[in-house]
Protein backbone atom coordinates (compact mmCIF):
# COMPACT_ATOMS: atom_id res chain seq x y z
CA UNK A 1 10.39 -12.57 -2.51
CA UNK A 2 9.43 -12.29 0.85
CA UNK A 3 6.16 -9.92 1.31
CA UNK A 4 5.69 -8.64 4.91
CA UNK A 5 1.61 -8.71 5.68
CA UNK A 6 1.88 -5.84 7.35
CA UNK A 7 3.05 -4.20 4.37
CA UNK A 8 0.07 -5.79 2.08
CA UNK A 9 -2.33 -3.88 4.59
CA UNK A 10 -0.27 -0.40 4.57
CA UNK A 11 -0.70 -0.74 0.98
CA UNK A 12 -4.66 -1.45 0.70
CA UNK A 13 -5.34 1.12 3.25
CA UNK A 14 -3.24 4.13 1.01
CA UNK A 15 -5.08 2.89 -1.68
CA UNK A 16 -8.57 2.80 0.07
CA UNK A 17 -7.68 6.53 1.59
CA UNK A 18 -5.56 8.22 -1.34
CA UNK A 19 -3.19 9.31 1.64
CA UNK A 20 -0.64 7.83 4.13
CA UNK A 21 -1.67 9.83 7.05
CA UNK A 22 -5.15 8.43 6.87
CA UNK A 23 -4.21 5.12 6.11
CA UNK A 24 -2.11 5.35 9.62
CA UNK A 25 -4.66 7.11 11.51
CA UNK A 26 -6.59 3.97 10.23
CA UNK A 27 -4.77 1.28 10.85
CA UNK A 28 -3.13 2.55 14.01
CA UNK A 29 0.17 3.24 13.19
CA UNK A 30 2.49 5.86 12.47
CA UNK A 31 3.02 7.50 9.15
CA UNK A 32 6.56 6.56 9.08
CA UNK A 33 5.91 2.85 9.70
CA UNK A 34 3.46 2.92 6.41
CA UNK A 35 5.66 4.86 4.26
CA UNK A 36 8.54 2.62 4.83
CA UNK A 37 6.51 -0.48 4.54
CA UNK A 38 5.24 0.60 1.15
CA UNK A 39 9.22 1.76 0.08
CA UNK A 40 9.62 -1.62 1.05
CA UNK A 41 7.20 -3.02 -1.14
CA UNK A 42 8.47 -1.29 -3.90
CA UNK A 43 11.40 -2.50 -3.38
CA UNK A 44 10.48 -5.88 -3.04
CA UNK A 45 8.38 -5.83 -6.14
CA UNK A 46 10.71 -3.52 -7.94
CA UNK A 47 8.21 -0.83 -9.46
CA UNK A 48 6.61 1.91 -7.98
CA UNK A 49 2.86 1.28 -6.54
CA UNK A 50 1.75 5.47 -6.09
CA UNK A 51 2.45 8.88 -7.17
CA UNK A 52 1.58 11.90 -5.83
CA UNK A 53 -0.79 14.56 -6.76
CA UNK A 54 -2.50 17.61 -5.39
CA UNK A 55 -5.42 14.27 -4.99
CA UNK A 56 -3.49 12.39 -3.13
CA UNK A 57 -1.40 9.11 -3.44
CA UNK A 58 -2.72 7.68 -6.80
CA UNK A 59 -1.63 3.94 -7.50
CA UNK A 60 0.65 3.26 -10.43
CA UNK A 61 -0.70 1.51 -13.98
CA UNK A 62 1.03 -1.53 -12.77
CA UNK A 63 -0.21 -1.36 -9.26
CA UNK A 64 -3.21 -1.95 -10.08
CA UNK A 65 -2.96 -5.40 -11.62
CA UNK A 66 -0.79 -5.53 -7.58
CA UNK A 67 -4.03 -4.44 -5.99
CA UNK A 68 -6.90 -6.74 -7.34
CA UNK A 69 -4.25 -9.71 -6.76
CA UNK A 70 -3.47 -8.65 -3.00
CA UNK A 71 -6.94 -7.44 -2.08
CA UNK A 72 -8.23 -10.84 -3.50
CA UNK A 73 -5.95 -12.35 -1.35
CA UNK A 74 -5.87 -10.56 1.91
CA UNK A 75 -9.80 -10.91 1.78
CA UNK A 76 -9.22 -14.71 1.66
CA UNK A 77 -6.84 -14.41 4.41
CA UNK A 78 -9.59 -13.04 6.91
């Protein structure tokens, strides 16, 4: 399995602002760089990390397990 970084921060920052626009705005990308780095997370991991709702992007049962591993480790990255 070969995570991208990148991808690990697209994926922190939807989950931090429930949307992928924000999450771009955020992290200074475009929204079609951090929906295709989360497809390719998915993909990669081979479950689905969000849904959608009138909310927003809300995180899957299973992504959430995902998220307190990756946030633990991102933080430890710097």
């Amino acid at each position: 399995m070969a995570l991208r970084l990148e991808d690990i921060d697209y994926f922190l920052a939807v989950v931090q602002h429930r949307q992928v626009r924000r999450a771009a705005l955020e992290l200074g990308v475009s929204q079609p760089a951090v929906s295709k780095g989360i497809q390719r997370l998915e993909q990669e991991l081979g479950f689905p990390l969000f849904t959608r709702s009138r909310r927003g992007m809300e995180m899957t049962a299973v992504a959430e397990g995902f998220h307190q591993r990756v946030r633990a480790l991102r933080r430890g990255l710097g």
